[in-house]
Protein backbone atom coordinates (compact mmCIF):
# COMPACT_ATOMS: atom_id res chain seq x y z
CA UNK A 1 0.00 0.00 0.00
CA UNK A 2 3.14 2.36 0.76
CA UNK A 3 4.41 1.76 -2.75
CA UNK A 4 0.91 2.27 -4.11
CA UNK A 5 0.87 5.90 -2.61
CA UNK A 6 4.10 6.38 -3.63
CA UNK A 7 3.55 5.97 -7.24
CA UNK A 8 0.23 8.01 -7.05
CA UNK A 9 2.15 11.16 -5.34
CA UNK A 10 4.95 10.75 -8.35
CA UNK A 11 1.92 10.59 -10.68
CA UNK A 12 0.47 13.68 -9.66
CA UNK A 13 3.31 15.80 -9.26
CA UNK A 14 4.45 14.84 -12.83
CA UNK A 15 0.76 16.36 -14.04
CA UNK A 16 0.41 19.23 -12.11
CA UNK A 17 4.18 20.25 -11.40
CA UNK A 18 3.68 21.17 -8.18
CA UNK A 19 4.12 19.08 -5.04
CA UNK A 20 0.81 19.38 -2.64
CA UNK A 21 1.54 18.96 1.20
CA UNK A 22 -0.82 17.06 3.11
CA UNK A 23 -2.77 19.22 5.66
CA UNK A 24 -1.48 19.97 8.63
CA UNK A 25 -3.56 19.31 11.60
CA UNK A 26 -3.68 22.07 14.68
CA UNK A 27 -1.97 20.20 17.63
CA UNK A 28 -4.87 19.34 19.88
CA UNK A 29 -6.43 22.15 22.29
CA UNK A 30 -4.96 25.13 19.56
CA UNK A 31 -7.63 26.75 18.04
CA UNK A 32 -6.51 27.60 14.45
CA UNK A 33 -6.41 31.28 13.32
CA UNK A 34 -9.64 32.52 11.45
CA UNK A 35 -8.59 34.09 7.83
CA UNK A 36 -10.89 37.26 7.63
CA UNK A 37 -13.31 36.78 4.24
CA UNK A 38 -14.64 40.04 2.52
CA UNK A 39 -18.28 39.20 0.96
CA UNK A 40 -21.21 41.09 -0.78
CA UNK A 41 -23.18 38.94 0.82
CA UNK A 42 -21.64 39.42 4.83
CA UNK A 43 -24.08 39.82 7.14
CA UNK A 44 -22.23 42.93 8.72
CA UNK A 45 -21.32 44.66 5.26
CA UNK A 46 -25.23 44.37 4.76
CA UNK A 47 -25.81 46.00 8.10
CA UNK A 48 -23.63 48.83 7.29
CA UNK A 49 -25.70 49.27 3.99
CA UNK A 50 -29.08 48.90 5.29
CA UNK A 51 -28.16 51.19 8.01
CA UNK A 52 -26.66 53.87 5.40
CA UNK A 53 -30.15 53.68 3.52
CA UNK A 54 -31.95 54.01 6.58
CA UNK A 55 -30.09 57.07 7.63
CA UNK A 56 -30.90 58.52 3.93
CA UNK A 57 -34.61 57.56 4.38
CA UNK A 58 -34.79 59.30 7.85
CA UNK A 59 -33.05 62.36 6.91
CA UNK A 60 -35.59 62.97 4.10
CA UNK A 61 -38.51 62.07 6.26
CA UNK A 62 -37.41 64.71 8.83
CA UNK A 63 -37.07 66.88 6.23
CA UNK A 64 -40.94 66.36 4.74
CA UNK A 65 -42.29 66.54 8.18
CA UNK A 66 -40.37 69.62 9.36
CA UNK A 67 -41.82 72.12 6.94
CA UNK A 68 -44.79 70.65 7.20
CA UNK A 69 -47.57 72.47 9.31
CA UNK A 70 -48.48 72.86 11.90
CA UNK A 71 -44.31 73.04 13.35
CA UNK A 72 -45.17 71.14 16.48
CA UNK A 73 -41.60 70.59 17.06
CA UNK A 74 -40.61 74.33 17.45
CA UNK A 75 -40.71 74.26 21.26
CA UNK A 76 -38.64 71.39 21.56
CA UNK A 77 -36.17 72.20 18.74
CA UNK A 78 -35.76 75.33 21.28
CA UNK A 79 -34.94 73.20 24.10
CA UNK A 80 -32.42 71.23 22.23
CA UNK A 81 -30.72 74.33 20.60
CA UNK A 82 -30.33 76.01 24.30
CA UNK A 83 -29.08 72.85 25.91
CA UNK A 84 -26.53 72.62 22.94
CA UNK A 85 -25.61 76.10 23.64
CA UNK A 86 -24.79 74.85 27.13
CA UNK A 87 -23.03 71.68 27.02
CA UNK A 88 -20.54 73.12 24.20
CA UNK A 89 -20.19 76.81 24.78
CA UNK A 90 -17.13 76.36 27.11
CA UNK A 91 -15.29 73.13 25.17
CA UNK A 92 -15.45 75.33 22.41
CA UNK A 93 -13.88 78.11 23.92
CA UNK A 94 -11.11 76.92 25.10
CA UNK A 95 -10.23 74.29 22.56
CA UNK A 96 -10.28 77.33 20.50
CA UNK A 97 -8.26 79.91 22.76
CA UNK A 98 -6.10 76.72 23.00
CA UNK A 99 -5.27 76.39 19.51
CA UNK A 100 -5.01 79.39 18.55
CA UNK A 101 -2.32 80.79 20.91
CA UNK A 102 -0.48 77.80 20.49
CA UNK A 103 -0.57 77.69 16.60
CA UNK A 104 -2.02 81.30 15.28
CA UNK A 105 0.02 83.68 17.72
CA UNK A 106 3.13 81.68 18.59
CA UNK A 107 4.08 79.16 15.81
CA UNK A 108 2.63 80.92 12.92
CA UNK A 109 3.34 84.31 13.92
CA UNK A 110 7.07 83.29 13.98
CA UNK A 111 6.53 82.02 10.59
CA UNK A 112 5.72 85.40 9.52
CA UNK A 113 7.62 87.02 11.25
CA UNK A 114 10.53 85.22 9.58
CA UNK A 115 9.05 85.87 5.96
CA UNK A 116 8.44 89.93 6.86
CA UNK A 117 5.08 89.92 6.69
CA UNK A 118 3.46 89.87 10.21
CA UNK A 119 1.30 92.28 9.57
CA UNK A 120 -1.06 90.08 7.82
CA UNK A 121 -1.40 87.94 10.62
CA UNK A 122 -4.77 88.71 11.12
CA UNK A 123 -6.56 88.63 7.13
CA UNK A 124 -5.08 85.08 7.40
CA UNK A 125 -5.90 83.85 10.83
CA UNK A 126 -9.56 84.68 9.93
CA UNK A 127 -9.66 82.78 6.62
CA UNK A 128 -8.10 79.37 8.09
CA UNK A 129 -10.59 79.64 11.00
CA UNK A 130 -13.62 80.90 8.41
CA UNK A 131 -12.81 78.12 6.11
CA UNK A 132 -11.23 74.84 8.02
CA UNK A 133 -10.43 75.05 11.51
CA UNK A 134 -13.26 76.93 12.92
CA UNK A 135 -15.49 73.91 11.18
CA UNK A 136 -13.41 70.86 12.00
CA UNK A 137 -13.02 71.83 15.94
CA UNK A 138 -16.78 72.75 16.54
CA UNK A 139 -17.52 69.86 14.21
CA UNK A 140 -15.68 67.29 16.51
CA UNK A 141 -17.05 69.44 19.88
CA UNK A 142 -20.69 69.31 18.77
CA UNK A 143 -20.79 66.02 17.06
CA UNK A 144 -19.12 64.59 20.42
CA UNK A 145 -21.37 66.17 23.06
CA UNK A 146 -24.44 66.88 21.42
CA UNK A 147 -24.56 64.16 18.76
CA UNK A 148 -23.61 61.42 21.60
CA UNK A 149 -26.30 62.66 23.71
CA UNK A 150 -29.23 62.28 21.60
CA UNK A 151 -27.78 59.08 20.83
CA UNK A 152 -27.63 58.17 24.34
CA UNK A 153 -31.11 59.84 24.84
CA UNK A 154 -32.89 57.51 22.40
CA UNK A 155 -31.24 54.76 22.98
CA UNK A 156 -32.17 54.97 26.98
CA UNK A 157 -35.36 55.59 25.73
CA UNK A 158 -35.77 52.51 23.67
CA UNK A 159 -34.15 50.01 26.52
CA UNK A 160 -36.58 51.07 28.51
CA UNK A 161 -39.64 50.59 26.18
CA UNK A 162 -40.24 54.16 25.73
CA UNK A 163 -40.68 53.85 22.02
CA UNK A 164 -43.10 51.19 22.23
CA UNK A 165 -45.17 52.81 24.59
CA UNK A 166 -45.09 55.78 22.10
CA UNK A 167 -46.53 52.80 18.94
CA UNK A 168 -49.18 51.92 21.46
CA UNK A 169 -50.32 55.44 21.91
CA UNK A 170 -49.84 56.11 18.50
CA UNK A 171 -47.61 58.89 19.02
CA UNK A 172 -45.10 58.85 15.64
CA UNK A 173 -41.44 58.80 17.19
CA UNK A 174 -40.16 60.89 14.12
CA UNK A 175 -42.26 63.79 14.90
CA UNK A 176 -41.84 63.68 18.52
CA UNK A 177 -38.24 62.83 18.95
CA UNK A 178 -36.35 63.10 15.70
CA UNK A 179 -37.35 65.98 14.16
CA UNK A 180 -37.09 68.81 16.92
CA UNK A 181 -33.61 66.90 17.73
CA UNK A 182 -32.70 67.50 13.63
CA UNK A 183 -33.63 71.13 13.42
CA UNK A 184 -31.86 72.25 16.98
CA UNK A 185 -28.52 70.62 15.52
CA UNK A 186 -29.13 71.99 12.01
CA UNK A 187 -29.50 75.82 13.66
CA UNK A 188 -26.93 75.33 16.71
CA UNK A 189 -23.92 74.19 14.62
CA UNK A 190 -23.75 77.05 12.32
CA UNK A 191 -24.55 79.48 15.20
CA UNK A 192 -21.47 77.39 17.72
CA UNK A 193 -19.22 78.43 14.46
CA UNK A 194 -20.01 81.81 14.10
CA UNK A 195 -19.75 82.26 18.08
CA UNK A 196 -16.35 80.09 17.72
CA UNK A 197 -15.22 82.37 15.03
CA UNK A 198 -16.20 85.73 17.03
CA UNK A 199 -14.39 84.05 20.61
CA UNK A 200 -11.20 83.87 17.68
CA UNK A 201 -10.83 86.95 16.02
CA UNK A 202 -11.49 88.74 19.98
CA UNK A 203 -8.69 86.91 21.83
CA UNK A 204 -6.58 87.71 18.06
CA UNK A 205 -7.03 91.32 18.47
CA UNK A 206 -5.94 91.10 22.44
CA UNK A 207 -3.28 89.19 21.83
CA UNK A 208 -1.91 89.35 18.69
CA UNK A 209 -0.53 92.98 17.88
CA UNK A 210 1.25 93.21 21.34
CA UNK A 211 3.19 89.56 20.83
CA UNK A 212 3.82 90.29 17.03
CA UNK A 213 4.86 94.08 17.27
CA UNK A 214 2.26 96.09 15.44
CA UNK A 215 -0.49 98.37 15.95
CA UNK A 216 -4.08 97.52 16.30
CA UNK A 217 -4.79 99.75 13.51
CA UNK A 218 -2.99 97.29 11.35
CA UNK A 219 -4.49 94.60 12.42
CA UNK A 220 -8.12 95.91 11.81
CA UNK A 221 -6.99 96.63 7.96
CA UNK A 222 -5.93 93.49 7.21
CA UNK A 223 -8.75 91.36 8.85
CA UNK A 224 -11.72 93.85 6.94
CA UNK A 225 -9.52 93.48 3.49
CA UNK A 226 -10.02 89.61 4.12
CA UNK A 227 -13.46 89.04 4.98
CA UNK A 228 -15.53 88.45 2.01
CA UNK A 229 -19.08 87.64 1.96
CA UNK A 230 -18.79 84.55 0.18
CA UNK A 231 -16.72 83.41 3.53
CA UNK A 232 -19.36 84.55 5.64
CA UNK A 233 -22.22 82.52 3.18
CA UNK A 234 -20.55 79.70 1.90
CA UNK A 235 -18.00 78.47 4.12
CA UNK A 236 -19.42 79.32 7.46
CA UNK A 237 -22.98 79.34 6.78
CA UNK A 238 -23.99 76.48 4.55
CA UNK A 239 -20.99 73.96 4.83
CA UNK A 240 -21.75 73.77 8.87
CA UNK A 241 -25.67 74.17 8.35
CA UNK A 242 -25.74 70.48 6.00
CA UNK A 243 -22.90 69.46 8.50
CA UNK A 244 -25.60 69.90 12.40
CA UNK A 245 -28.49 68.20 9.97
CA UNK A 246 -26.05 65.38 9.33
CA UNK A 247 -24.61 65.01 13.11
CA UNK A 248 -28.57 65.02 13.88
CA UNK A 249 -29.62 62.41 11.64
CA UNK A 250 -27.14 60.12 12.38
CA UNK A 251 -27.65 60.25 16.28
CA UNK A 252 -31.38 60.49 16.03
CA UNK A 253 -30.69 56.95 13.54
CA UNK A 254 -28.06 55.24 15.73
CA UNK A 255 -30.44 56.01 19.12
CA UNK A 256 -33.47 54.83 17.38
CA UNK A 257 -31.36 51.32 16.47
CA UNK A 258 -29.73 50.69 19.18
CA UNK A 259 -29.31 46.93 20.34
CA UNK A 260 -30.81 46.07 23.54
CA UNK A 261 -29.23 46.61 26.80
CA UNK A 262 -26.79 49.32 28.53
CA UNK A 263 -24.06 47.20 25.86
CA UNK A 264 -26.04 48.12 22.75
CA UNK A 265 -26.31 52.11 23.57
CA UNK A 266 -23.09 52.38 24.20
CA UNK A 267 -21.74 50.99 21.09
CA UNK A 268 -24.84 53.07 19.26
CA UNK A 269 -22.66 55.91 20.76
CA UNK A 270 -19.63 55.28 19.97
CA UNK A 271 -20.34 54.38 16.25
CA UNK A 272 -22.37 57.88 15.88
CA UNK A 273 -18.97 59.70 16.84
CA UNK A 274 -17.18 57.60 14.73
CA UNK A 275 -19.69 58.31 11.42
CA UNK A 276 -20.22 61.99 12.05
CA UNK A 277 -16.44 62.76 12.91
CA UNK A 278 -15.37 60.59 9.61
CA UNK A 279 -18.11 62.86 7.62
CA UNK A 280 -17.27 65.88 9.13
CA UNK A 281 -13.94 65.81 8.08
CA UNK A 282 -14.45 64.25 4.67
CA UNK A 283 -17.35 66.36 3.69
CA UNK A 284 -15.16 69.58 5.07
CA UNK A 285 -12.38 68.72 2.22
CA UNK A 286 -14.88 67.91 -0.40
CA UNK A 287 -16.52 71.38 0.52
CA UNK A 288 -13.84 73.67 0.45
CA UNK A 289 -12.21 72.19 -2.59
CA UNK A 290 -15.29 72.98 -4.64
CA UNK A 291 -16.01 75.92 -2.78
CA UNK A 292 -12.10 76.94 -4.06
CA UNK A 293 -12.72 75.61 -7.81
CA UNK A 294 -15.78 77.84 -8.14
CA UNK A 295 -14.82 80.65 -6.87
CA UNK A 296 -11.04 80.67 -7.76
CA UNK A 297 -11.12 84.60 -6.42
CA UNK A 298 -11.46 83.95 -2.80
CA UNK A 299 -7.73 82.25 -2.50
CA UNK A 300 -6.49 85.51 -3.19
CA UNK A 301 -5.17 87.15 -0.12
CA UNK A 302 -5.88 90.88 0.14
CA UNK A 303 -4.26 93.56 1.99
């Protein structure tokens, strides 16, 4: 029989030209390593789509029932916008006072300083916080307070049976709980910016012209020569309006599908900061390149 074999592995090598091994077995109580598979039809790739389309439905529903009368969800959406205002108010502040010492005043003041032009500190501080850093930081500051805690909100809600009890009554959950929720973080993001961007250019015009060497009348003429209204509009306005409607969506979304148990809000949390900081940042690039291609005059610096 061994010469039999024998013959039969000779036979086979000669047709295929390669020589198979025979499997190796895992030694006994070793649990063999499991080789990650990547499949159109995995369960969890399908979750992540399903839950993508979801999102898409629910963000149009909102919409349709917002501007719908009669605007039930008024008093509420105040609520929400206030208690925004309060949880990231003082994060924002000082993240941005942080920053901004640190990298507008001290490292790229030096940099201008070396290049002879300090002077225009201020025209440019007020376009890289008007265009990407004013955005990005009260993205991550709102989307991490606010978005987690309607996230959290819901999700306690539906552990508890909350939402059922609302099916029973016959009490729609997206005009009660995710619309108001949608339209506080579509108006409080664009607001945190501007206030963000105010907090900015104030602690810039304390700090700046006394650390840098030049006179506050200076610094005035070379922040009005850079603010354009197309900054004001586009930029500041619009990118971080569609940017609160998206951070409410997705919390309002991940709350509403939470898994059961303290386990399944949690994770419900930490996958809405995940999305919305991921979007945030992506959609800010996207933004501000086209905002750049169409209107090529805006990356002119005046003064």
């Amino acid at each position: 029989m061994g010469a039999i074999a024998g013959v039969c592995r000779a036979a086979s090598v000669a047709a295929v030209g390669v020589e198979t091994q025979p499997p190796v077995r895992a030694a006994k109580g070793v649990v063999p390593p499991r080789v990650p598979t990547w499949k159109l039809t995995d369960a969890t790739l399908y979750e992540r789509l399903q839950s993508a389309g979801d999102m898409g439905a629910l963000a149009v529903k909102s919409v349709r029932l917002a501007v719908k009368p009669p605007f039930r969800w008024y008093r509420d959406a105040v609520v929400e916008v206030s208690s925004a205002f309060r949880r990231c108010v003082l994060p924002l502040i000082v993240s941005h006072s942080v920053y901004l010492i640190g990298y507008g005043i001290i490292l790229f003041g030096a940099i201008l300083a070396n290049l002879g032009v300090v002077e225009r500190e201020s025209g440019a501080i007020f376009l890289i916080w008007a265009r990407e850093i004013a955005t990005w930081i009260t993205g991550m500051v709102f989307a991490g307070i606010v978005g987690s805690a309607i996230t959290a909100d819901i999700g306690a809600r539906k552990i508890r049976e909350e939402l059922d009890a609302l099916d029973v009554l016959g009490v729609r959950k997206v005009d009660t709980l995710v619309v108001p929720r949608v339209v506080a973080t579509t108006v409080a993001m664009p607001l945190l910016v501007i206030l963000s961007l105010a907090v900015v250019i104030l602690i810039n015009f304390i700090l700046a012209p006394t650390t840098l060497g030049f006179s506050n009348g200076v610094w005035a003429h070379n922040l009005k020569a850079n603010i354009l209204p197309l900054d004001l509009i586009f930029p500041t306005l619009i990118k971080n309006t569609i940017l609160g409607f998206f951070v409410g969506v997705v919390a309002c979304h991940k709350g509403l599908t939470c898994k059961a148990g303290a386990e399944g809000v949690g994770r419900a949390v930490n996958q809405t900061v995940v999305i919305t900081f991921f979007g945030i940042w992506l959609f800010n690039s996207v933004f501000n390149l086209g905002y750049l291609t169409l209107f090529p005059d805006t990356g002119q610096f005046r003064g």
